[in-house]
C-alpha atoms as a PDB file:
ATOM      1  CA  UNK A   1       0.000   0.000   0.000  1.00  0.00           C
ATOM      2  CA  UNK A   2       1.231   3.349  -1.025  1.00  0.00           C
ATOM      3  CA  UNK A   3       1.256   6.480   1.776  1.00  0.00           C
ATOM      4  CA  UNK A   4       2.011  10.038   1.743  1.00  0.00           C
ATOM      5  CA  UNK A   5       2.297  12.800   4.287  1.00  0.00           C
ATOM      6  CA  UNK A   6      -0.122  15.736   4.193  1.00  0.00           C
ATOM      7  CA  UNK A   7      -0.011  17.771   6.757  1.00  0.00           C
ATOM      8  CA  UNK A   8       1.951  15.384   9.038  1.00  0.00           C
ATOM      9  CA  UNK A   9      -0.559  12.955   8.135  1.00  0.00           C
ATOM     10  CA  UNK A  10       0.160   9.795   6.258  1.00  0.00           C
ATOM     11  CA  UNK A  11      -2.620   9.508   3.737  1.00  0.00           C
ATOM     12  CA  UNK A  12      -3.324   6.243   1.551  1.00  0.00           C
ATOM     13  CA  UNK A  13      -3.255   6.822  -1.905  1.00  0.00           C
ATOM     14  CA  UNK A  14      -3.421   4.947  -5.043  1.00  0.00           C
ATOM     15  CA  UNK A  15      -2.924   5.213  -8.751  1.00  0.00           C
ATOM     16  CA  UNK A  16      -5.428   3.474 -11.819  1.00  0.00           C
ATOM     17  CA  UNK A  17      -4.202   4.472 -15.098  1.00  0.00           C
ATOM     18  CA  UNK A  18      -3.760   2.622 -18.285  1.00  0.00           C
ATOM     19  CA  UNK A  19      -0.428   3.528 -20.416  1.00  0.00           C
ATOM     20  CA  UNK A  20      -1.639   4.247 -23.887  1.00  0.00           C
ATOM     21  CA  UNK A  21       1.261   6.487 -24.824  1.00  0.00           C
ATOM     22  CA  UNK A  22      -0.664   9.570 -24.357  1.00  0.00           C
ATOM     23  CA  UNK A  23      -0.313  12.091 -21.784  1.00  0.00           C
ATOM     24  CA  UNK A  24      -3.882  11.929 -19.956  1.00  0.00           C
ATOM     25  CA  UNK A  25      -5.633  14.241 -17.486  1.00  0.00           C
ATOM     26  CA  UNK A  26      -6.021  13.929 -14.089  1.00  0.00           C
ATOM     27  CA  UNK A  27      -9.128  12.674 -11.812  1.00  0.00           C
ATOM     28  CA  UNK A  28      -9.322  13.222  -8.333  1.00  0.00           C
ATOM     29  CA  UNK A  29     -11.513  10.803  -6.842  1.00  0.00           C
ATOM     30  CA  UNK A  30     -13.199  11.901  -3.070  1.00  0.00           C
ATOM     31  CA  UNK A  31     -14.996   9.388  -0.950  1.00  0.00           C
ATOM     32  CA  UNK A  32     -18.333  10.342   1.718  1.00  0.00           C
ATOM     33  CA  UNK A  33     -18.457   9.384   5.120  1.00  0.00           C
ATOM     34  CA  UNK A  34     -17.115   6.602   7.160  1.00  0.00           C
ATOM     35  CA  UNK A  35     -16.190   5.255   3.216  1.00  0.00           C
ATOM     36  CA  UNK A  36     -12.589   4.955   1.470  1.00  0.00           C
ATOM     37  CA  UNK A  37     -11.663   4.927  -2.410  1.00  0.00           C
ATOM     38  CA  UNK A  38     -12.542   1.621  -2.666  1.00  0.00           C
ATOM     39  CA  UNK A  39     -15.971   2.049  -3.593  1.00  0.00           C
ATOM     40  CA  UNK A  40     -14.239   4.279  -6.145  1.00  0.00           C
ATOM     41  CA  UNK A  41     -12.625   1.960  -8.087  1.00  0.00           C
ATOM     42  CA  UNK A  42     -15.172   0.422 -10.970  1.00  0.00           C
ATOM     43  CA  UNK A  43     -15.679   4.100 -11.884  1.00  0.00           C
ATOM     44  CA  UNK A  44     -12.109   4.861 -11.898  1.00  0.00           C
ATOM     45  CA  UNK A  45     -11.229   1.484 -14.093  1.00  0.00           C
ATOM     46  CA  UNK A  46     -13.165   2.180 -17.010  1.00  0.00           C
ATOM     47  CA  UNK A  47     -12.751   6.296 -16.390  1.00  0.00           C
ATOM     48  CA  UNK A  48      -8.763   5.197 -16.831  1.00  0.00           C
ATOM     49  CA  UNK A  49      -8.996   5.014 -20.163  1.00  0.00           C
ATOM     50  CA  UNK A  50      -9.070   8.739 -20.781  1.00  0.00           C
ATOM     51  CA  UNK A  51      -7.735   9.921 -17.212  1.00  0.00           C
ATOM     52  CA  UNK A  52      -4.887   8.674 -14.876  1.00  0.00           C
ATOM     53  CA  UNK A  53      -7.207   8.205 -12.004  1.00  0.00           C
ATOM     54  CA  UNK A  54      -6.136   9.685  -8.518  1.00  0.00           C
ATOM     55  CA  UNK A  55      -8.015   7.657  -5.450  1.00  0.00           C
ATOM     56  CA  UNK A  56      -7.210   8.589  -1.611  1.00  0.00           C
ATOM     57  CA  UNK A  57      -8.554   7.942   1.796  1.00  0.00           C
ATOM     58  CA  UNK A  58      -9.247  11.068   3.572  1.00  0.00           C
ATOM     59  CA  UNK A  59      -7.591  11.878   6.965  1.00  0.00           C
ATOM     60  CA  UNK A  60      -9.519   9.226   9.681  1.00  0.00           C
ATOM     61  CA  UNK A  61     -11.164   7.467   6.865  1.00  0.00           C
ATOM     62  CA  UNK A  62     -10.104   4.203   4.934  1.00  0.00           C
ATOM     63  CA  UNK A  63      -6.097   3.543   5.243  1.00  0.00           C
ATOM     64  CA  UNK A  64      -5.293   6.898   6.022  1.00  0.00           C
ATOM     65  CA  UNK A  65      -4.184   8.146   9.594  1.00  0.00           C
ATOM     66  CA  UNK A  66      -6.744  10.186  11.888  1.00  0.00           C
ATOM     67  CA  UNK A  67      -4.271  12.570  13.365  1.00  0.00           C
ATOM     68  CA  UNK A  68      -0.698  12.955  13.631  1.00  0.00           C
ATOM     69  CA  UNK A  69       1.539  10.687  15.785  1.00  0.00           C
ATOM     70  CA  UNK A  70      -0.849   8.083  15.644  1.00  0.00           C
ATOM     71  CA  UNK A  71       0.218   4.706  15.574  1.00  0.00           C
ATOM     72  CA  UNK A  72      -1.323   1.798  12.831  1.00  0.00           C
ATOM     73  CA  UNK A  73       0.822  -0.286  10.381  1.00  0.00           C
ATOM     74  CA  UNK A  74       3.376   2.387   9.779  1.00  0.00           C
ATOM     75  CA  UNK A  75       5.304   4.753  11.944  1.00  0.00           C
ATOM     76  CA  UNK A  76       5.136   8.524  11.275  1.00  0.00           C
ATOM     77  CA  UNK A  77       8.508  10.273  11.061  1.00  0.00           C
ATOM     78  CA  UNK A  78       8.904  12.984  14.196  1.00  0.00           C
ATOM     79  CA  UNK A  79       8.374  16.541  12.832  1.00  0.00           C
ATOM     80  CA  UNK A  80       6.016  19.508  13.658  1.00  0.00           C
ATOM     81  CA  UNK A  81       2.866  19.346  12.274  1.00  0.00           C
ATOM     82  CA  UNK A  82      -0.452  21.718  12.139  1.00  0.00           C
ATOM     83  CA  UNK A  83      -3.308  21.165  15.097  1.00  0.00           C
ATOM     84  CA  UNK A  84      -6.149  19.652  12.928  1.00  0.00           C
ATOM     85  CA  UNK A  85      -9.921  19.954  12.917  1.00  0.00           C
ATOM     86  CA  UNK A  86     -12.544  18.311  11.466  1.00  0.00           C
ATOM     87  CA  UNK A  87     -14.212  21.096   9.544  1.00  0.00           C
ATOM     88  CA  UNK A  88     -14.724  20.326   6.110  1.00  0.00           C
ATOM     89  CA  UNK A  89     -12.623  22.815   4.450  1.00  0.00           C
ATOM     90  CA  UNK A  90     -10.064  21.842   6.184  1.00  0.00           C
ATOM     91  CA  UNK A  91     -10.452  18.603   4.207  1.00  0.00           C
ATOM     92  CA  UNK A  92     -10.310  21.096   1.313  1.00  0.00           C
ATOM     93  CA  UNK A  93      -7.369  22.090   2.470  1.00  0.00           C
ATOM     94  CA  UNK A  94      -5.639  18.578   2.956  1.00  0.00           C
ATOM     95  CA  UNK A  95      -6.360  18.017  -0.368  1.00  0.00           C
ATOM     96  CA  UNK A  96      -4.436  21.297  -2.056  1.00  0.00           C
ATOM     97  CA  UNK A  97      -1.977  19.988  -0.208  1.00  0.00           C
ATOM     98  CA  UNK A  98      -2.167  16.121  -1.680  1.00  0.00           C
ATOM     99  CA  UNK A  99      -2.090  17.932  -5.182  1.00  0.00           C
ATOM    100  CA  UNK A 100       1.039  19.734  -4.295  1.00  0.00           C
ATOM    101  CA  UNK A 101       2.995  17.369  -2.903  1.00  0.00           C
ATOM    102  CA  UNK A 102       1.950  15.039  -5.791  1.00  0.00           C
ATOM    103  CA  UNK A 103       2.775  17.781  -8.409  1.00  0.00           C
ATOM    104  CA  UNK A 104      -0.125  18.385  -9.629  1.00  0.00           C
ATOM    105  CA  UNK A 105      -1.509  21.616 -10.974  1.00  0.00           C
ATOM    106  CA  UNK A 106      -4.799  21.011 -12.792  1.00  0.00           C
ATOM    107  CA  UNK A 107      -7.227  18.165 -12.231  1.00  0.00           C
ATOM    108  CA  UNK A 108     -10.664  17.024 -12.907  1.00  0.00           C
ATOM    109  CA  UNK A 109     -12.947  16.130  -9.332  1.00  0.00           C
ATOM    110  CA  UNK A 110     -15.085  13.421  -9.242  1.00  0.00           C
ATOM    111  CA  UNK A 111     -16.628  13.539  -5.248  1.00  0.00           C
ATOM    112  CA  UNK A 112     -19.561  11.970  -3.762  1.00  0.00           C
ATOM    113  CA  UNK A 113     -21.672  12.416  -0.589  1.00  0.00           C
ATOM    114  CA  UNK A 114     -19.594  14.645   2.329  1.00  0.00           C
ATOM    115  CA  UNK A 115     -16.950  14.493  -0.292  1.00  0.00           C
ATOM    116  CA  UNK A 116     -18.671  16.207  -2.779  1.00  0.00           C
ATOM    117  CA  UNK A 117     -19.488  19.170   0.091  1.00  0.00           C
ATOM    118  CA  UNK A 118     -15.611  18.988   0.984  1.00  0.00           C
ATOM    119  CA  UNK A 119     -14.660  19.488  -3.390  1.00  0.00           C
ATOM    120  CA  UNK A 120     -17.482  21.919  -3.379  1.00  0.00           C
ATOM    121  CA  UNK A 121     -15.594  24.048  -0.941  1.00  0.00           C
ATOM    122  CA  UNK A 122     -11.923  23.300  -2.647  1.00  0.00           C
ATOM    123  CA  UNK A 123     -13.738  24.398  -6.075  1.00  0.00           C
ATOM    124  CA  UNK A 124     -14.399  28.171  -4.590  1.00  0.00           C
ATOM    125  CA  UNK A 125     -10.768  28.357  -3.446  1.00  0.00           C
ATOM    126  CA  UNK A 126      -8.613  26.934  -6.219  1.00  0.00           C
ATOM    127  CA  UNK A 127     -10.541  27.096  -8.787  1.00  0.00           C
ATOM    128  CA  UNK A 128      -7.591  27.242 -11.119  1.00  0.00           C
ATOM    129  CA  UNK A 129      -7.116  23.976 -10.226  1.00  0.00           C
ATOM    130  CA  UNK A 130      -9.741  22.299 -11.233  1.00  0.00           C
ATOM    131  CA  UNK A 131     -10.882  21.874 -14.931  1.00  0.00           C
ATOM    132  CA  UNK A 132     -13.855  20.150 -14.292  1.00  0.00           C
ATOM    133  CA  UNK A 133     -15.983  19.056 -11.438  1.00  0.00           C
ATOM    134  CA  UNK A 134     -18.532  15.704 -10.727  1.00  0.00           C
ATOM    135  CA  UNK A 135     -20.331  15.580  -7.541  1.00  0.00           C
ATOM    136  CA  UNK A 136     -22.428  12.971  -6.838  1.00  0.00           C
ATOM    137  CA  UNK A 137     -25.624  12.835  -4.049  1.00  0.00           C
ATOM    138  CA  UNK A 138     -24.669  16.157  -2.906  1.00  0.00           C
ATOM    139  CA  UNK A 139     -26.589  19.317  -1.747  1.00  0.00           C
ATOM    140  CA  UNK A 140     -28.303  22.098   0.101  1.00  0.00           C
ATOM    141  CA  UNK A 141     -30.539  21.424   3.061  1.00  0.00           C
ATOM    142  CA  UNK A 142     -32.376  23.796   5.727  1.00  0.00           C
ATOM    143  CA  UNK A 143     -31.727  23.623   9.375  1.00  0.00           C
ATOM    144  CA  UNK A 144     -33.683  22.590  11.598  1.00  0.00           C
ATOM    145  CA  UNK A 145     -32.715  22.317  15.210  1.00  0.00           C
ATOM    146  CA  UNK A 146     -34.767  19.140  16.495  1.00  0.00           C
ATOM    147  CA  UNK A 147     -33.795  17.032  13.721  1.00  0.00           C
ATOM    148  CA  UNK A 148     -30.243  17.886  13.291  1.00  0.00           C
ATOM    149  CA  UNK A 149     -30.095  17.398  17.841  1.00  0.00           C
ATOM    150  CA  UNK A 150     -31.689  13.721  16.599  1.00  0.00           C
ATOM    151  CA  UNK A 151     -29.227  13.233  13.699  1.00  0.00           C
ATOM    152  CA  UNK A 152     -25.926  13.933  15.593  1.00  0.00           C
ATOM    153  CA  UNK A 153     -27.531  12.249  18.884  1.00  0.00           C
ATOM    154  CA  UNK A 154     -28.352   8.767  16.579  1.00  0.00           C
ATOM    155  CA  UNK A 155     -25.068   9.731  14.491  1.00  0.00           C
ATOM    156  CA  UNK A 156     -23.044   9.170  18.015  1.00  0.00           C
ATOM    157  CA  UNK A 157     -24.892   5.842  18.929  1.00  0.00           C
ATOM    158  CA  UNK A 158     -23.385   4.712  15.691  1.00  0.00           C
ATOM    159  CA  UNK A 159     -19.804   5.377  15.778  1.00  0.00           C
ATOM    160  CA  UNK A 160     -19.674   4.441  19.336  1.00  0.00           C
ATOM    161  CA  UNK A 161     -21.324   0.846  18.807  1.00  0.00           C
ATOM    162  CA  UNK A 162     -18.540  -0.354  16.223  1.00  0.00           C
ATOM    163  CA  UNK A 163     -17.965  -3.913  16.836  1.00  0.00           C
ATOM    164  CA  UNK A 164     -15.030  -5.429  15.032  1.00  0.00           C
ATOM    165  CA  UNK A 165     -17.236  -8.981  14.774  1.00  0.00           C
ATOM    166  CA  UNK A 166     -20.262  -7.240  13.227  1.00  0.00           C
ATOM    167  CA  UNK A 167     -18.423  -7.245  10.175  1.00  0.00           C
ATOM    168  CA  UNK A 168     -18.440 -11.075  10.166  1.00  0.00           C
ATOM    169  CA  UNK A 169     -22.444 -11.632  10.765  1.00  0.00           C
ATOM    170  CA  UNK A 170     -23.879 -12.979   7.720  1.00  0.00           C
ATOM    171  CA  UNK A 171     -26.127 -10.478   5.553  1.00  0.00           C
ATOM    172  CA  UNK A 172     -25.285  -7.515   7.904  1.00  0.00           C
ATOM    173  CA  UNK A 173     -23.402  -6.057   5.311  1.00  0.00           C
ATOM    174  CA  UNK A 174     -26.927  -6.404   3.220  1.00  0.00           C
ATOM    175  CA  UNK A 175     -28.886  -4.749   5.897  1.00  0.00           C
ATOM    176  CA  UNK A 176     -26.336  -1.881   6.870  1.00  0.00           C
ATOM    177  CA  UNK A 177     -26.262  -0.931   3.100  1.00  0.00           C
ATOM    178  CA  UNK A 178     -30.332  -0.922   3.023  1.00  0.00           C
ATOM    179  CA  UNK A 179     -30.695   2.580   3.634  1.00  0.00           C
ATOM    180  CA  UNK A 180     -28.018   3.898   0.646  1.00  0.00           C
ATOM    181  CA  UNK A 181     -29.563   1.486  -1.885  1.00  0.00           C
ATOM    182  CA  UNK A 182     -32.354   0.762  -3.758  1.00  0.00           C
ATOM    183  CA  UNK A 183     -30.587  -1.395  -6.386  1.00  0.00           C
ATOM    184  CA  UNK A 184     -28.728  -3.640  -5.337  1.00  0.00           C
ATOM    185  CA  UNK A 185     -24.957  -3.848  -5.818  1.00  0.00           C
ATOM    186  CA  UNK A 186     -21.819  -6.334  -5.331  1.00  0.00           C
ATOM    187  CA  UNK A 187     -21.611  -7.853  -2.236  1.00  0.00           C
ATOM    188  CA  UNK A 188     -17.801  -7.527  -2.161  1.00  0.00           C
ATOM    189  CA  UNK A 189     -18.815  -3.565  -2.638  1.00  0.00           C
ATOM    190  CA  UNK A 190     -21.275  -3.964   0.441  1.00  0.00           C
ATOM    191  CA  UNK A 191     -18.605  -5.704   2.306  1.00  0.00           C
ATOM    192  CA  UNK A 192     -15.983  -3.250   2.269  1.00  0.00           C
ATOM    193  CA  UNK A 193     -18.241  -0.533   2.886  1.00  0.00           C
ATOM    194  CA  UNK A 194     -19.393  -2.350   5.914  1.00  0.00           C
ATOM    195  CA  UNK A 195     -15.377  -2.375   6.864  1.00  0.00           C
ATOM    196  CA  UNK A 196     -14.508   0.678   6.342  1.00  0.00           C
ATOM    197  CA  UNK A 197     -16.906   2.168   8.260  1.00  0.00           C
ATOM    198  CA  UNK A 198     -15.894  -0.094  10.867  1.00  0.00           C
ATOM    199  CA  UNK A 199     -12.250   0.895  11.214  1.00  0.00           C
ATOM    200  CA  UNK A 200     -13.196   4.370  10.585  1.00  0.00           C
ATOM    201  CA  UNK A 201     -11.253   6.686  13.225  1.00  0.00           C
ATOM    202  CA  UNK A 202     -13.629   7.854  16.114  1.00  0.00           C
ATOM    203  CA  UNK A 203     -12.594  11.306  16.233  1.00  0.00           C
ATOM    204  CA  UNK A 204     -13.055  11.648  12.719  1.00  0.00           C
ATOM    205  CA  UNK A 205     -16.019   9.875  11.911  1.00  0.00           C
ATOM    206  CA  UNK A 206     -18.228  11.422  14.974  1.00  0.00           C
ATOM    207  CA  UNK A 207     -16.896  14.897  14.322  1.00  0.00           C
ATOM    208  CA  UNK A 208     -17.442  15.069  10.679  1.00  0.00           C
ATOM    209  CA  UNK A 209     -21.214  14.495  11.533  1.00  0.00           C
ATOM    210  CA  UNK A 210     -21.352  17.034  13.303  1.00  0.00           C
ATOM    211  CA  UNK A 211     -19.486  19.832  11.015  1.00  0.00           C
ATOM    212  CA  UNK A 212     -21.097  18.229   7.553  1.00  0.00           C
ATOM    213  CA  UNK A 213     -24.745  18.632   9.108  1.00  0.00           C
ATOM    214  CA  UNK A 214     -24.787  21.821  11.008  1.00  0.00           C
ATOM    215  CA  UNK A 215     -26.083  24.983  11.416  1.00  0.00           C
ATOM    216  CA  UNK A 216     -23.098  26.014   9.920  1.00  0.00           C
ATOM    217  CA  UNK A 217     -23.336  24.023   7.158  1.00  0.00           C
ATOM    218  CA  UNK A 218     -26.578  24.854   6.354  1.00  0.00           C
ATOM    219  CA  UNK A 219     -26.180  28.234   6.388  1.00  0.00           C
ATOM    220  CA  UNK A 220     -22.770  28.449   4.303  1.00  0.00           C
ATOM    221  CA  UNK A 221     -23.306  25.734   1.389  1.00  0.00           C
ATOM    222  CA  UNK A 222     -26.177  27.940  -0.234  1.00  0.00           C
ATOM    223  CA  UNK A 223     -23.523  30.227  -0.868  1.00  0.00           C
ATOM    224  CA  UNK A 224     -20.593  28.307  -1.992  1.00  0.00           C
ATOM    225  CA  UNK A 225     -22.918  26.720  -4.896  1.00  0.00           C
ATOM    226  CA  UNK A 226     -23.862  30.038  -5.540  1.00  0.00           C
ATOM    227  CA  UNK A 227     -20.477  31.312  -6.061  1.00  0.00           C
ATOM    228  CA  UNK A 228     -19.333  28.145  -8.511  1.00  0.00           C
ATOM    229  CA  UNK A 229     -17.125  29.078 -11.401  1.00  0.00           C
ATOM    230  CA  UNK A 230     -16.089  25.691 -12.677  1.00  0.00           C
ATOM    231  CA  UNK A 231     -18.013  23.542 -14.769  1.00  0.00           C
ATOM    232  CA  UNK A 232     -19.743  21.072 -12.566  1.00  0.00           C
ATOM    233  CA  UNK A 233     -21.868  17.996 -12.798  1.00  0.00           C
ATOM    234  CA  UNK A 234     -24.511  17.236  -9.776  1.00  0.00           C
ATOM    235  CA  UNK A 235     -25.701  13.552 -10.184  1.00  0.00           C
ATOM    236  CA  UNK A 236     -28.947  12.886  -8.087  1.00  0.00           C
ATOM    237  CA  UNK A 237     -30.537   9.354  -7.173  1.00  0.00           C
ATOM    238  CA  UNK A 238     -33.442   9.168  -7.809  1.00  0.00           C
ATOM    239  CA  UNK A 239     -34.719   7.457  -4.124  1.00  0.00           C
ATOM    240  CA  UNK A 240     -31.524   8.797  -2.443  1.00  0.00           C
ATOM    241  CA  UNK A 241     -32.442   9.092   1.139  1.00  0.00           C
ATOM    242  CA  UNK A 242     -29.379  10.687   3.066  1.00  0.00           C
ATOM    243  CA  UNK A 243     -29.296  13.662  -0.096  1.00  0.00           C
ATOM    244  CA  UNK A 244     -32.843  13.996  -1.226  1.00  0.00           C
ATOM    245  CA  UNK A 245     -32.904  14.565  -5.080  1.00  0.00           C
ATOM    246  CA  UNK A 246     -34.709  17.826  -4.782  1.00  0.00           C
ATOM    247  CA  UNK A 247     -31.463  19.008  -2.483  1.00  0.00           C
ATOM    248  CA  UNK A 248     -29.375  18.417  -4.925  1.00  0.00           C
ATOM    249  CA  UNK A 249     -31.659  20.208  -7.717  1.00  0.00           C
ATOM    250  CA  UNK A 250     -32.338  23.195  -5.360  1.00  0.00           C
ATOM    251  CA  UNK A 251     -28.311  23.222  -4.823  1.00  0.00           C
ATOM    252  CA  UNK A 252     -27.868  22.887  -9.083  1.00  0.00           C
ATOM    253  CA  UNK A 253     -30.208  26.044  -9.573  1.00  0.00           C
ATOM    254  CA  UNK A 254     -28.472  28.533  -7.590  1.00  0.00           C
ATOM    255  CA  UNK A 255     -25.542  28.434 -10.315  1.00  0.00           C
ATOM    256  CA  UNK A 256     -25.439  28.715 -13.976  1.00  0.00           C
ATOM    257  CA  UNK A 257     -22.335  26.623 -13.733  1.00  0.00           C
ATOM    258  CA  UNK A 258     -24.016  23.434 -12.710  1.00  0.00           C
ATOM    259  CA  UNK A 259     -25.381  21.017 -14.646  1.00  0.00           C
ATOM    260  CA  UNK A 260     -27.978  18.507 -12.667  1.00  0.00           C
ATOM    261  CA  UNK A 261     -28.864  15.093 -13.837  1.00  0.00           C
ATOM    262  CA  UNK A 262     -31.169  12.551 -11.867  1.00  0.00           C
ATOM    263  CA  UNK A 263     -30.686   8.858 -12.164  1.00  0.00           C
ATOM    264  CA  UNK A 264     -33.738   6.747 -12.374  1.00  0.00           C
ATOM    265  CA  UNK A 265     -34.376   3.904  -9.479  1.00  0.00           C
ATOM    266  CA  UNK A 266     -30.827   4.644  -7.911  1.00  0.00           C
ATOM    267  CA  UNK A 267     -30.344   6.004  -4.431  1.00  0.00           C
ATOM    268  CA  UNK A 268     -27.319   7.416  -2.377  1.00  0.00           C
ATOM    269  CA  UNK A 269     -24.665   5.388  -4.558  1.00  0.00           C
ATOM    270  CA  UNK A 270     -25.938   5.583  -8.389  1.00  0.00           C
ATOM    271  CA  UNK A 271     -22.451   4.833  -9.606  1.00  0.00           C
ATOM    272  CA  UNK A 272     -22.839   1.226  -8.523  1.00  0.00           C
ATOM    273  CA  UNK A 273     -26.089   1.138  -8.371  1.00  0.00           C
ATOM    274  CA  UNK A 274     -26.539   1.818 -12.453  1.00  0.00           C
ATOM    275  CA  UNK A 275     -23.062   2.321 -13.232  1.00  0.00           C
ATOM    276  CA  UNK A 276     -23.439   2.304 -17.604  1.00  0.00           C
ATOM    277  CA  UNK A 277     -26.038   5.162 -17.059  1.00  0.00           C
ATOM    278  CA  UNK A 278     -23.726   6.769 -14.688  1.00  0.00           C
ATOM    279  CA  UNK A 279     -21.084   6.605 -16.707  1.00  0.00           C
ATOM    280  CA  UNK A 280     -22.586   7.744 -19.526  1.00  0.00           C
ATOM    281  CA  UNK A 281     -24.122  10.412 -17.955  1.00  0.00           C
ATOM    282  CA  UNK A 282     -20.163  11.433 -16.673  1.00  0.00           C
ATOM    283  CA  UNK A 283     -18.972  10.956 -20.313  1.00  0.00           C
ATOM    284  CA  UNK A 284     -21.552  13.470 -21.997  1.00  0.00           C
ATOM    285  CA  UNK A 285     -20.703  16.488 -19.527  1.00  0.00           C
ATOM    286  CA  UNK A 286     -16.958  15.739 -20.223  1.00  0.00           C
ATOM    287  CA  UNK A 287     -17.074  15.399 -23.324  1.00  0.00           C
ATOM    288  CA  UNK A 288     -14.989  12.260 -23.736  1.00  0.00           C
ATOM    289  CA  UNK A 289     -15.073  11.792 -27.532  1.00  0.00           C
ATOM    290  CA  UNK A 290     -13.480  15.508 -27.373  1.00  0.00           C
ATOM    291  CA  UNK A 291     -11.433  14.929 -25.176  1.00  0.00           C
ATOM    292  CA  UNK A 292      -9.594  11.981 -26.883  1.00  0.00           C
ATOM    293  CA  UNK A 293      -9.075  14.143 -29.807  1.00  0.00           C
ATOM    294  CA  UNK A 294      -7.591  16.435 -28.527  1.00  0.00           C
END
């Protein structure tokens, strides 16, 4: 497995690319919540035809480290390193810092779920690094201070009540994808999903529920859709039930720059769910054909 320190944080990271002979774009992939690139990777396969595919684990998620100086497979060379939140944009922030450590100027995004609200943030602020942006199940929602008290209050029962063995129950992996799905998908993809949320870090996992939904939150993503420059792609299940549909149109309409599409009878993970008419859809706003010939 390949690492590599951002912020005094060693982050997993991985490469898909296909060697054609021609010098090919780069796409960023970003993973949601208590997820890792894996679920990533049968988009990035058939996307690595026309892009050298970038996938990481963010900080606390996946392979990656939650903080610095914290101990797992590896050991982390001593050196100062920056106090780190949870906030999103610092997420944004970790990932400018990925791109320049990796070299890399200009790329294309391709983020889903809390992901998606983390590239939305990195798109306002380096814009001129970004050619093109996909975010998938993302976008706007209104507070209100009952339900998001419930949310974080249920959100904290789950991250506490991790049990390594529940990953080895039969069919829980079915049942603790339910709620994301309403096609079904791999069981090998339900299975690491079921893992990774499982080894997510604590810290991380329980305080990125509570900066992603938020008051906050709320109150500031309104306005960083609203101030998109880049091109960007909003994908929408259908029966998506953590990002409503009609969030992510509501987010789409507040900028000329977006482009929303809806997949039919998919929920909160459409590019596994119905990944040809994902991909497709993908392929149309980036204008693959195009982009080969160029």
């Amino acid at each position: 497995m390949t690492y590599i320190k951002v912020r005094g944080v060693e982050h997993y990271y991985e490469w898909i690319r296909k060697s054609n002979g021609l010098q090919k774009p780069v796409m960023v992939f970003i993973h949601g919540w208590a997820g890792s690139a894996r679920y990533w990777e049968s988009t990035a396969k058939v996307l690595s035809e026309q892009f050298d595919c970038l996938l990481y684990d963010m900080r606390g998620f996946g392979r990656s480290r939650g903080k610095p100086g914290e101990q797992r497979d590896f050991v982390l060379e001593g050196e100062a390193v920056t106090e780190l939140t949870y906030e999103l944009v610092e997420y944004a922030e970790d990932l400018v810092v990925l791109l320049d450590v990796l070299q890399l100027q200009q790329v294309y995004i391709n983020a889903h779920s809390m992901g998606a609200s983390i590239a939305t943030l990195f798109l306002n602020r380096y814009q001129e690094r970004v050619e093109k942006a996909i975010l998938t199940c993302s976008g706007i929602f209104e507070y209100d201070k009952k339900s998001f008290e419930a949310f974080h209050k249920f959100g904290g029962y789950v991250v506490k009540f991790r049990p390594q063995w529940l990953g080895k129950i039969p069919l829980v992996d079915r049942m603790f994808m339910a709620r994301f799905l309403y096609r079904s998908i791999k069981s090998a993809e339900r299975q690491a999903f079921l893992e990774d949320f499982l080894i997510a870090d604590y810290e991380a996992a329980l305080n990125t529920i509570y900066t992603s939904v938020s008051k906050a939150q709320a109150e500031l993503m309104p306005q960083e859709f609203a101030k998109l420059k880049v091109p960007t792609l909003l994908v929408s299940g259908e029966y998506d039930q953590i990002i409503p549909a009609q969030m992510g149109r509501k987010a789409a309409e507040l900028s000329q720059q977006v482009e929303y599409v809806m997949i039919p009878n998919t929920a909160h993970f459409p590019m596994l769910e119905d990944p040809n008419t994902y991909l497709e859809t993908v392929s149309n706003f980036l204008q693959l054909s195009t982009l080969l010939s160029a």
